[in-house]
N, C-alpha and C. Protein backbone atom coordinates (compact mmCIF):
# COMPACT_ATOMS: atom_id res chain seq x y z
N UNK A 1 0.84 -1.18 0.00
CA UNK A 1 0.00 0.00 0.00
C UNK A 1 0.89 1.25 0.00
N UNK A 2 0.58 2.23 -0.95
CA UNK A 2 1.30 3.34 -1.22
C UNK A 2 1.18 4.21 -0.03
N UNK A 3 2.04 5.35 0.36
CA UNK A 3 1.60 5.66 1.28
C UNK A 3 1.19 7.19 1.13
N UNK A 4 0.24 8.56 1.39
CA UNK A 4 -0.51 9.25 1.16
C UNK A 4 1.05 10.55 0.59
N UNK A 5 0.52 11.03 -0.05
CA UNK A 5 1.83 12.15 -0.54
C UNK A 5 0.84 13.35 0.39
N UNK A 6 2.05 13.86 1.19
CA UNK A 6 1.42 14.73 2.00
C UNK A 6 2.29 16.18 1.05
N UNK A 7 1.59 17.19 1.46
CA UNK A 7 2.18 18.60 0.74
C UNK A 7 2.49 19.40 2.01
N UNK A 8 4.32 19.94 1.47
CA UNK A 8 4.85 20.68 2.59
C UNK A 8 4.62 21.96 2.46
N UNK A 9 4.35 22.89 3.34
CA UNK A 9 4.09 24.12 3.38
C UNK A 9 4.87 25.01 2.78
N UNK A 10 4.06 25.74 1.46
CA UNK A 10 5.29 26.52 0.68
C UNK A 10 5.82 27.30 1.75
N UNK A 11 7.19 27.82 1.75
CA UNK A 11 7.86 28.72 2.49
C UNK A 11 7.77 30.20 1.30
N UNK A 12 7.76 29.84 0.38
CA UNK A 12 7.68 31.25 -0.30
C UNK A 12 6.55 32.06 0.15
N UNK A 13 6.93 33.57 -0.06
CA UNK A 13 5.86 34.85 0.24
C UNK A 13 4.55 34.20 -0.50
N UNK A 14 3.45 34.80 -0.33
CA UNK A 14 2.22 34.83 -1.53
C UNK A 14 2.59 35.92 -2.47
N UNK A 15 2.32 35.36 -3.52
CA UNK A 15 1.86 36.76 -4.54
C UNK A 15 0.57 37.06 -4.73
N UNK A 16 -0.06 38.63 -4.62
CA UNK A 16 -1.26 38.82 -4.73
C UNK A 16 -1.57 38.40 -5.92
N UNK A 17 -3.39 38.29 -5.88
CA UNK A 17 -4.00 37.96 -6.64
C UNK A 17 -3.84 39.62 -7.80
N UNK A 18 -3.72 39.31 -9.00
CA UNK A 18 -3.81 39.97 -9.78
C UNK A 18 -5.21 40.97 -10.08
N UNK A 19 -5.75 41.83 -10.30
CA UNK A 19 -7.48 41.70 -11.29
C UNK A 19 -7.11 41.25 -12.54
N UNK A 20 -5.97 41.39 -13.29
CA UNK A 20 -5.53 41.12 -15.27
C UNK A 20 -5.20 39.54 -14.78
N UNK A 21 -5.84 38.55 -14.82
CA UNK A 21 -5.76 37.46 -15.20
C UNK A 21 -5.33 36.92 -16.12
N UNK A 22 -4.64 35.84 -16.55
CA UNK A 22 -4.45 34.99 -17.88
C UNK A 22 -5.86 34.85 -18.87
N UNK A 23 -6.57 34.61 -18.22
CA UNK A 23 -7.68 34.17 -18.58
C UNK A 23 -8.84 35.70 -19.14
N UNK A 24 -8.56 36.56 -18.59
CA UNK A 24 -8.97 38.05 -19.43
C UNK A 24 -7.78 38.15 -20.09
N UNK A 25 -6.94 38.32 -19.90
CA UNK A 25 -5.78 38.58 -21.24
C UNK A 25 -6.22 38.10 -22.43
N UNK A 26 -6.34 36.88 -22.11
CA UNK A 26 -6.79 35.96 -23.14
C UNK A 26 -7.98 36.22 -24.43
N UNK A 27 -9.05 36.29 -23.56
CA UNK A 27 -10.47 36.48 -23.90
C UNK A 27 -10.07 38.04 -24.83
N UNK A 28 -9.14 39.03 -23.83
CA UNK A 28 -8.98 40.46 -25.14
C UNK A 28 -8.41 40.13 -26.31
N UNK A 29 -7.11 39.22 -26.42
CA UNK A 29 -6.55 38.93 -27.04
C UNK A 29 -7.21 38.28 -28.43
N UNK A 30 -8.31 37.26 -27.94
CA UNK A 30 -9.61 37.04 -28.95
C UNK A 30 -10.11 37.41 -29.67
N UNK A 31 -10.91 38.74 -28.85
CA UNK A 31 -11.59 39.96 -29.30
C UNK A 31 -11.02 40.30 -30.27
N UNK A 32 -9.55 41.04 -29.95
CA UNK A 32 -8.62 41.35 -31.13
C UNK A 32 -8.61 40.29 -32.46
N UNK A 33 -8.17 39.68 -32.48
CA UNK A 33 -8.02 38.92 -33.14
C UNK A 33 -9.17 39.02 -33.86
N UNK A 34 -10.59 38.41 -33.33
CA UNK A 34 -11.46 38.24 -34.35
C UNK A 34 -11.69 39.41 -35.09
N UNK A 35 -11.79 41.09 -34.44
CA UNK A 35 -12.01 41.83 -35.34
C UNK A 35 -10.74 41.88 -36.69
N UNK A 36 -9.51 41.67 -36.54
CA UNK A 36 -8.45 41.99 -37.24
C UNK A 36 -8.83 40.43 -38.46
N UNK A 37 -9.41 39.58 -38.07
CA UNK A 37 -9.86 38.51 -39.62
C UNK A 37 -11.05 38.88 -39.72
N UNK A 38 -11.99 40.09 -39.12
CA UNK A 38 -12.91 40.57 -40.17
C UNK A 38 -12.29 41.61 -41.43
N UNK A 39 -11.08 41.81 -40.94
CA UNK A 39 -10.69 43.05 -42.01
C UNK A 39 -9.83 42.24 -42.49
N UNK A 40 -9.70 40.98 -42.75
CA UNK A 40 -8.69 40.03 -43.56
C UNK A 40 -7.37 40.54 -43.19
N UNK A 41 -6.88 40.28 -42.27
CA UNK A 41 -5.04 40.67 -41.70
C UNK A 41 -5.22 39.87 -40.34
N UNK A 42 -3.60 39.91 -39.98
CA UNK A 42 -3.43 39.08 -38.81
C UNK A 42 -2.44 40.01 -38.11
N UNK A 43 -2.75 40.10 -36.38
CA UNK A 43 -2.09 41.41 -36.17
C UNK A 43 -1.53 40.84 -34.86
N UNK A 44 -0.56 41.15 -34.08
CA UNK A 44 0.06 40.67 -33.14
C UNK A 44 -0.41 41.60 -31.62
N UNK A 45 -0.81 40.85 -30.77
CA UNK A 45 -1.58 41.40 -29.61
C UNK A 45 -0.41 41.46 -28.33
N UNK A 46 -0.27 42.40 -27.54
CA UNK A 46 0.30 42.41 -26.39
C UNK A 46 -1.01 42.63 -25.22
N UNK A 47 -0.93 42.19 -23.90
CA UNK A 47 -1.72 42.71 -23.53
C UNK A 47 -0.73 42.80 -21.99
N UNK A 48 -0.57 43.88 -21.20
CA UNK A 48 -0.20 44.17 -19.88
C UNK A 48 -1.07 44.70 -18.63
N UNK A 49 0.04 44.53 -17.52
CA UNK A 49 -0.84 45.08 -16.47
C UNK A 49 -0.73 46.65 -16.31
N UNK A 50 -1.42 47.03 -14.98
CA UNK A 50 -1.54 48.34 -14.75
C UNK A 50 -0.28 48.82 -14.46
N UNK A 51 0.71 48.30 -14.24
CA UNK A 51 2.17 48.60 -14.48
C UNK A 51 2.49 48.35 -15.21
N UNK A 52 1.94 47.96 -16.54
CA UNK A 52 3.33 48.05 -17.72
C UNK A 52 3.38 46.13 -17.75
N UNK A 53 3.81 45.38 -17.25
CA UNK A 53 4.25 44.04 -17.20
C UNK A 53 3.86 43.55 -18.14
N UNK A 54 4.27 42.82 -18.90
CA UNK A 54 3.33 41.96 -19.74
C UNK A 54 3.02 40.44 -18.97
N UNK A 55 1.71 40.34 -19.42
CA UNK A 55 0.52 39.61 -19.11
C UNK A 55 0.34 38.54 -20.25
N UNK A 56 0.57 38.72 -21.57
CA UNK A 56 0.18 37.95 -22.38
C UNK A 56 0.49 38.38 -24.10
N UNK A 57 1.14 38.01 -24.83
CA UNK A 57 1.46 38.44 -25.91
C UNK A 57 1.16 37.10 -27.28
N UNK A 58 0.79 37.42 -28.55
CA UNK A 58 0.30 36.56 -29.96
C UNK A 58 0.92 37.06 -30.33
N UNK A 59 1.59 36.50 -31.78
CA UNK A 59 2.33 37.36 -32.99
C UNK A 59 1.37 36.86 -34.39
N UNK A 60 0.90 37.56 -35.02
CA UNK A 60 0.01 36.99 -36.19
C UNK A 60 1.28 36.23 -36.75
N UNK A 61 0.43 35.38 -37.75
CA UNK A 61 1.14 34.43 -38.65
C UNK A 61 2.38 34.95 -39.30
N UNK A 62 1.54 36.35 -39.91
CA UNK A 62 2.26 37.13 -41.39
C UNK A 62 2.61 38.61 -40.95
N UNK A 63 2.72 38.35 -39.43
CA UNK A 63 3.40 39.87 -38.69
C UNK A 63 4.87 39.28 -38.51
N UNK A 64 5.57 40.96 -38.62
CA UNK A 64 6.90 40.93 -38.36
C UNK A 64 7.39 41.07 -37.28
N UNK A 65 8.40 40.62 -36.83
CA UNK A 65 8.95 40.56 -35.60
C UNK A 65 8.72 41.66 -34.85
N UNK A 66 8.83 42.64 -34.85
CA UNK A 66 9.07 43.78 -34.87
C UNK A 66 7.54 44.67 -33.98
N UNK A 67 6.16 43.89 -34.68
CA UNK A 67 5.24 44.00 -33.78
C UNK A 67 5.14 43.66 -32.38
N UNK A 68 6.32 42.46 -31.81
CA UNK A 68 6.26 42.63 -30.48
C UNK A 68 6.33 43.84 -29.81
N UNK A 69 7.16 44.51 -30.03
CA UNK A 69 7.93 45.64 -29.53
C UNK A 69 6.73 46.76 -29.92
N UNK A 70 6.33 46.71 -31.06
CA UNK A 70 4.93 48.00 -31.61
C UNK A 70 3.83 47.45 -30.43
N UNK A 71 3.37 46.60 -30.03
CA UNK A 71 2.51 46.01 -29.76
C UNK A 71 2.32 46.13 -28.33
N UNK A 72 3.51 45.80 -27.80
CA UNK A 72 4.01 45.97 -26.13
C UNK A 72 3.75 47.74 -25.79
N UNK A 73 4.48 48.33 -27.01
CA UNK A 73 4.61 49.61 -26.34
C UNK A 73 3.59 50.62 -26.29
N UNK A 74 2.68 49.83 -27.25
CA UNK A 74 0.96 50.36 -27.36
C UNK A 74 0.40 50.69 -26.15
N UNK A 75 0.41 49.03 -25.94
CA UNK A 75 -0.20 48.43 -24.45
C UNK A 75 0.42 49.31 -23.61
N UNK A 76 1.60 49.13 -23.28
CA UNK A 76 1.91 50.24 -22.18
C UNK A 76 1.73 51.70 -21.68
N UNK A 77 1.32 52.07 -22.86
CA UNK A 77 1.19 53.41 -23.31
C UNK A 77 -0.10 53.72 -22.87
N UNK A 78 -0.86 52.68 -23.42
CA UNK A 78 -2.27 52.47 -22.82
C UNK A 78 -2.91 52.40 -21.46
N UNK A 79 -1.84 51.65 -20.57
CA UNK A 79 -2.28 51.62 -19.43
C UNK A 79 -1.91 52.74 -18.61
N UNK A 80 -0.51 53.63 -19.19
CA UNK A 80 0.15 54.35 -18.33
C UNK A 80 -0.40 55.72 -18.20
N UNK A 81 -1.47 55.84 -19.48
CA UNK A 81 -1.75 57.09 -20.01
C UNK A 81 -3.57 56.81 -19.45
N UNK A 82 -3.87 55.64 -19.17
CA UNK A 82 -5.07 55.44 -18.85
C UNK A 82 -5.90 56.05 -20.08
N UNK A 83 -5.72 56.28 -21.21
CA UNK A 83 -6.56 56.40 -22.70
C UNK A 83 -5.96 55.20 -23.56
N UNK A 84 -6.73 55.52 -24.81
CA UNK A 84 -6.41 55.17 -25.90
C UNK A 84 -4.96 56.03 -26.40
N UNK A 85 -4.06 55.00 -26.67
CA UNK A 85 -2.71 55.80 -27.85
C UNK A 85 -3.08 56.86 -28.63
N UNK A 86 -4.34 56.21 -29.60
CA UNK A 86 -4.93 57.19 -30.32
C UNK A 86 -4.97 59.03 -30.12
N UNK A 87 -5.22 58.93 -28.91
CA UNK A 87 -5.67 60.51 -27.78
C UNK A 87 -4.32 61.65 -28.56
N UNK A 88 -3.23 60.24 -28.15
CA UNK A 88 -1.62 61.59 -28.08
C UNK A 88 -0.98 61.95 -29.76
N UNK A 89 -1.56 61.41 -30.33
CA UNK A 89 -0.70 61.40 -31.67
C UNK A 89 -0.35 62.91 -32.01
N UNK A 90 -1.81 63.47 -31.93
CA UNK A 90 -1.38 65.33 -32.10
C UNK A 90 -0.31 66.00 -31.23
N UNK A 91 -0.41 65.68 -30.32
CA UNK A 91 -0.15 66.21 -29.07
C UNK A 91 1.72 65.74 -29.04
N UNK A 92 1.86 64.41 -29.79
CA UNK A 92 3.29 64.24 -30.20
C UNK A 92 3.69 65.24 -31.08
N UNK A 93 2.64 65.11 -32.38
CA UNK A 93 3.54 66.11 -33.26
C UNK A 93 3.86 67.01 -32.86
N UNK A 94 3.00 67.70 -32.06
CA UNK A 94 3.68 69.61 -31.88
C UNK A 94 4.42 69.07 -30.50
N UNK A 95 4.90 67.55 -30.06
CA UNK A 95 5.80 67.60 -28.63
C UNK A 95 6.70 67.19 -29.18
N UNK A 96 7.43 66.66 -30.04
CA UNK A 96 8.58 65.60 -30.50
C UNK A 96 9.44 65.25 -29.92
N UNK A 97 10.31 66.67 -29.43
CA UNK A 97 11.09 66.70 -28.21
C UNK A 97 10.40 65.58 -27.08
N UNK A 98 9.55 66.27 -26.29
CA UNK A 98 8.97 65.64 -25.32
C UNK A 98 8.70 64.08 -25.67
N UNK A 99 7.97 63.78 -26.63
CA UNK A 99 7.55 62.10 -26.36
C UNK A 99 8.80 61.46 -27.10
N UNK A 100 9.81 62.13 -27.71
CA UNK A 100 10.55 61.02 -28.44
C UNK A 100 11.66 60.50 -26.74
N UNK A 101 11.52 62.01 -25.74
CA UNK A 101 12.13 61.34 -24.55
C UNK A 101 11.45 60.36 -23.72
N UNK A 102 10.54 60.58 -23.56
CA UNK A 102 9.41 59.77 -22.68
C UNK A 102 9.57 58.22 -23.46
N UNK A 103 9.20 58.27 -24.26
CA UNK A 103 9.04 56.85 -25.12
C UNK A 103 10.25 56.27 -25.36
N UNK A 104 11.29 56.35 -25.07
CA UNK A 104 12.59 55.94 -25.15
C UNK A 104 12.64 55.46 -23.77
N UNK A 105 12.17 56.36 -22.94
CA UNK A 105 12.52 55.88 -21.33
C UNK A 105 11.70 54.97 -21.33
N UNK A 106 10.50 55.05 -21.38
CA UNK A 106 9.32 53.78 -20.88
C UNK A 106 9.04 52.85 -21.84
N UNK A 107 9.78 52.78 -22.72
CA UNK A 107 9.22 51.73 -24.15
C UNK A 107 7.98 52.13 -23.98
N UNK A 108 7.56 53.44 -24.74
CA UNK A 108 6.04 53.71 -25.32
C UNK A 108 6.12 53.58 -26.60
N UNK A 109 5.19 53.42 -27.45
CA UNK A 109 5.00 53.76 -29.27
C UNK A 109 3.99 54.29 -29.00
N UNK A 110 4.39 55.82 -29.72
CA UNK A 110 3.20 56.49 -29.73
C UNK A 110 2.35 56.32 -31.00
N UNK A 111 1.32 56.33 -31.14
CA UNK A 111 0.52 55.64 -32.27
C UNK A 111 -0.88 54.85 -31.91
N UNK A 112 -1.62 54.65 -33.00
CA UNK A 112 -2.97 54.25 -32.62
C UNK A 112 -2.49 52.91 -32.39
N UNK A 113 -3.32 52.15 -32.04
CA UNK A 113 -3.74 50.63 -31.72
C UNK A 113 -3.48 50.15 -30.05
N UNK A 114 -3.53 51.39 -29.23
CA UNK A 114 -3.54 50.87 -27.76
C UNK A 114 -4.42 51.28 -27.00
N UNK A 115 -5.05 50.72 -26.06
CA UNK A 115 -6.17 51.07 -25.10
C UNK A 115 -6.60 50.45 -24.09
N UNK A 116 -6.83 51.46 -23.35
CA UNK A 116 -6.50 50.80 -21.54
C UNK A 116 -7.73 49.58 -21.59
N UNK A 117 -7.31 48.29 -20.55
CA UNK A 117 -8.36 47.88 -20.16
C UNK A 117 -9.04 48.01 -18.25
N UNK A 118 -10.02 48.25 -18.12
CA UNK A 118 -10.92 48.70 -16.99
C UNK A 118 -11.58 47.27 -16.07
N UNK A 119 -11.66 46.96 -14.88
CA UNK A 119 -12.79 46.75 -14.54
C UNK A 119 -13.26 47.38 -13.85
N UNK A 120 -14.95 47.63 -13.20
CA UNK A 120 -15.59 48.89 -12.11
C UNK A 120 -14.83 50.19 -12.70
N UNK A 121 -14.13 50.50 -13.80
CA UNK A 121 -14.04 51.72 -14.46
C UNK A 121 -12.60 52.29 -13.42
N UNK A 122 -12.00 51.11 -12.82
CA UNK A 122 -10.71 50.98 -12.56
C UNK A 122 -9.75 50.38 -13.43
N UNK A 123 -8.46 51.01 -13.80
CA UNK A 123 -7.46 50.35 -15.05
C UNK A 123 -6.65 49.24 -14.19
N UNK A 124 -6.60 47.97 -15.01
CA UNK A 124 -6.05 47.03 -14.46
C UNK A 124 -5.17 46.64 -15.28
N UNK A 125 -4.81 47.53 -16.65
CA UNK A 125 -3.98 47.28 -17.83
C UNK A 125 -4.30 47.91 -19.17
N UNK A 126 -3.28 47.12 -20.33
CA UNK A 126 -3.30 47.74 -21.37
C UNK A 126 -3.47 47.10 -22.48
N UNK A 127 -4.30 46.99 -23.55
CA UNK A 127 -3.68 46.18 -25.01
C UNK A 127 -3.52 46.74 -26.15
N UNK A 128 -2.41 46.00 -26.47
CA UNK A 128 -2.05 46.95 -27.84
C UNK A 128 -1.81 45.80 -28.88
N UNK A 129 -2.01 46.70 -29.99
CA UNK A 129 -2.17 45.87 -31.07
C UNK A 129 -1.16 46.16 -32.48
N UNK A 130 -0.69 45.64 -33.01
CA UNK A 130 0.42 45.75 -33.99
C UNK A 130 0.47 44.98 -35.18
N UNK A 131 1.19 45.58 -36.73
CA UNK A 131 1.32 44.88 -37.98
C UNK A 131 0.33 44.92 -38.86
N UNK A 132 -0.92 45.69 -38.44
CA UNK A 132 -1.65 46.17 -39.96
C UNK A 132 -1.33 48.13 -39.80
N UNK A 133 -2.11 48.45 -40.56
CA UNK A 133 -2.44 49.58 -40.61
C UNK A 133 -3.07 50.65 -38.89
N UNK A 134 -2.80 51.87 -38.87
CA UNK A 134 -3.03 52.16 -37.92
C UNK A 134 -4.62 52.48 -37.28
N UNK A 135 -5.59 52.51 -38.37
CA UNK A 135 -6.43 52.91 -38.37
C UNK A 135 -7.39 51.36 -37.58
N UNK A 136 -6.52 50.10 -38.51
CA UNK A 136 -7.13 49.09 -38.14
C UNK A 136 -6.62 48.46 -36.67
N UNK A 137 -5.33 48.95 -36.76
CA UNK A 137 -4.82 48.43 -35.14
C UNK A 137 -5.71 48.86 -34.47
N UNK A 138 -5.97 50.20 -34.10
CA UNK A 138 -6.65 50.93 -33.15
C UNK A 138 -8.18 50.08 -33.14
N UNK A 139 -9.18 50.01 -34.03
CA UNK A 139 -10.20 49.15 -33.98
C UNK A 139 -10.14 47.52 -33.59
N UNK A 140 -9.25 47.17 -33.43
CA UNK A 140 -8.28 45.78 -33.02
C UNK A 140 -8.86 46.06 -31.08
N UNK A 141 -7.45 46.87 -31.30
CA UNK A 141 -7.43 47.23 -29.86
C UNK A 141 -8.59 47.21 -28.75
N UNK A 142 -9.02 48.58 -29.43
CA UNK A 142 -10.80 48.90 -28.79
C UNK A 142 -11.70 47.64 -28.75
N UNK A 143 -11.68 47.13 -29.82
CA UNK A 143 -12.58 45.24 -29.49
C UNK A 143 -12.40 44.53 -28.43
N UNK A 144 -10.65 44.30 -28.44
CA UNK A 144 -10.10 43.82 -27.21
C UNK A 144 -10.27 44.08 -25.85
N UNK A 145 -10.54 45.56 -25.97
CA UNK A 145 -10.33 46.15 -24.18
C UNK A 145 -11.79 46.33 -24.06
N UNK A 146 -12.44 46.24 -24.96
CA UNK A 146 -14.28 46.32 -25.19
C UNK A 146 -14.58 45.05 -24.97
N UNK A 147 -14.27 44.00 -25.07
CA UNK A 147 -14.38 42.71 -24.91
C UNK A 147 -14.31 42.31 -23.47
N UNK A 148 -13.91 42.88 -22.52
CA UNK A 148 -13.24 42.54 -20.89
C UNK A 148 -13.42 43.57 -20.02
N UNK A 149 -13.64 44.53 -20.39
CA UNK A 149 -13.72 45.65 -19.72
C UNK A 149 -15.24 46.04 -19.10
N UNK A 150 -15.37 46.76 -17.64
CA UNK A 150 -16.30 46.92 -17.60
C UNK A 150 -16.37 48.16 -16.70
C-alpha cells in the first residue's frame, strides 16, 4: 500500500492575486483577433498590467517581428496614459522633443492601436495591437479592451 503524498508548506511569500488574469488577457486577445480577420489581416496582440508588465502576448502568422515591440509599447502606453494611444498622436507632433524622450525611457510607441483595459471603471492594464495599418490596429485594440472591460 502506497503511502498518502502529504504537501509541505510553501515557504515562499504569496503573490497577490492579480485583477488582469491569464484568462482576461486571453479572452482580449480574442476579441482582437477576431475583429483583425474581419478586415482580412493578422495582427500581433500584447496585452499588460496596470504597471506596464506583460501579461500575455500573440504574434500573427504574417506579422513581423518587430510588432512585439509596436505592440508591447501600445499596451503600455495604454495603461500608463489610462486612454487610448490614439488621444496623443497630435499632441506628439507639436511635442517631439517631449515624447521622443518619454518613449525611449518607458518603451512607449506612440501611435494608434492601444487602449486601456478597466474593470468597475478601474485600469487594471493595457492592449495593444500591432502589424496592420493604424487605423485598423486601433479598432483591433478597442474590441479587445471592449471585450473585458467593464
Amino acid at each position: 500500500m502506497e503511502k498518502p503524498v502529504t504537501k509541505e508548506k510553501d515557504p515562499r511569500a504569496k503573490v497577490p492575486n492579480r485583477p488582469l488574469t491569464i484568462e482576461i488577457a486571453r479572452r482580449a486577445a480574442d476579441a482582437a483577433d477576431a475583429r483583425a480577420k474581419k478586415f482580412g489581416i493578422t495582427i500581433s496582440v500584447a496585452i499588460v498590467d496596470e504597471a506596464g508588465n506583460l501579461v500575455y502576448f500573440s504574434r500573427g502568422d504574417t506579422c513581423s517581428f518587430i510588432t512585439f515591440e509596436t505592440a508591447k509599447g501600445k499596451a503600455i502606453m495604454a495603461a500608463g496614459f489610462r486612454r487610448p494611444t490614439s488621444d496623443y498622436i497630435g499632441h506628439s507632433r507639436e511635442n517631439a522633443a517631449l515624447w521622443t524622450s518619454i518613449a525611449g525611457k518607458l518603451a512607449l510607441v506612440v501611435g494608434p492601436g492601444g487602449y486601456p483595459i478597466t474593470r468597475d471603471d478601474v485600469l487594471i492594464g493595457g492592449i495593444g495591437c500591432g502589424g496592420a495599418l493604424g487605423d485598423e490596429d486601433h479598432l483591433c485594440a478597442e474590441a479587445g479592451a471592449m471585450a473585458v472591460s467593464t
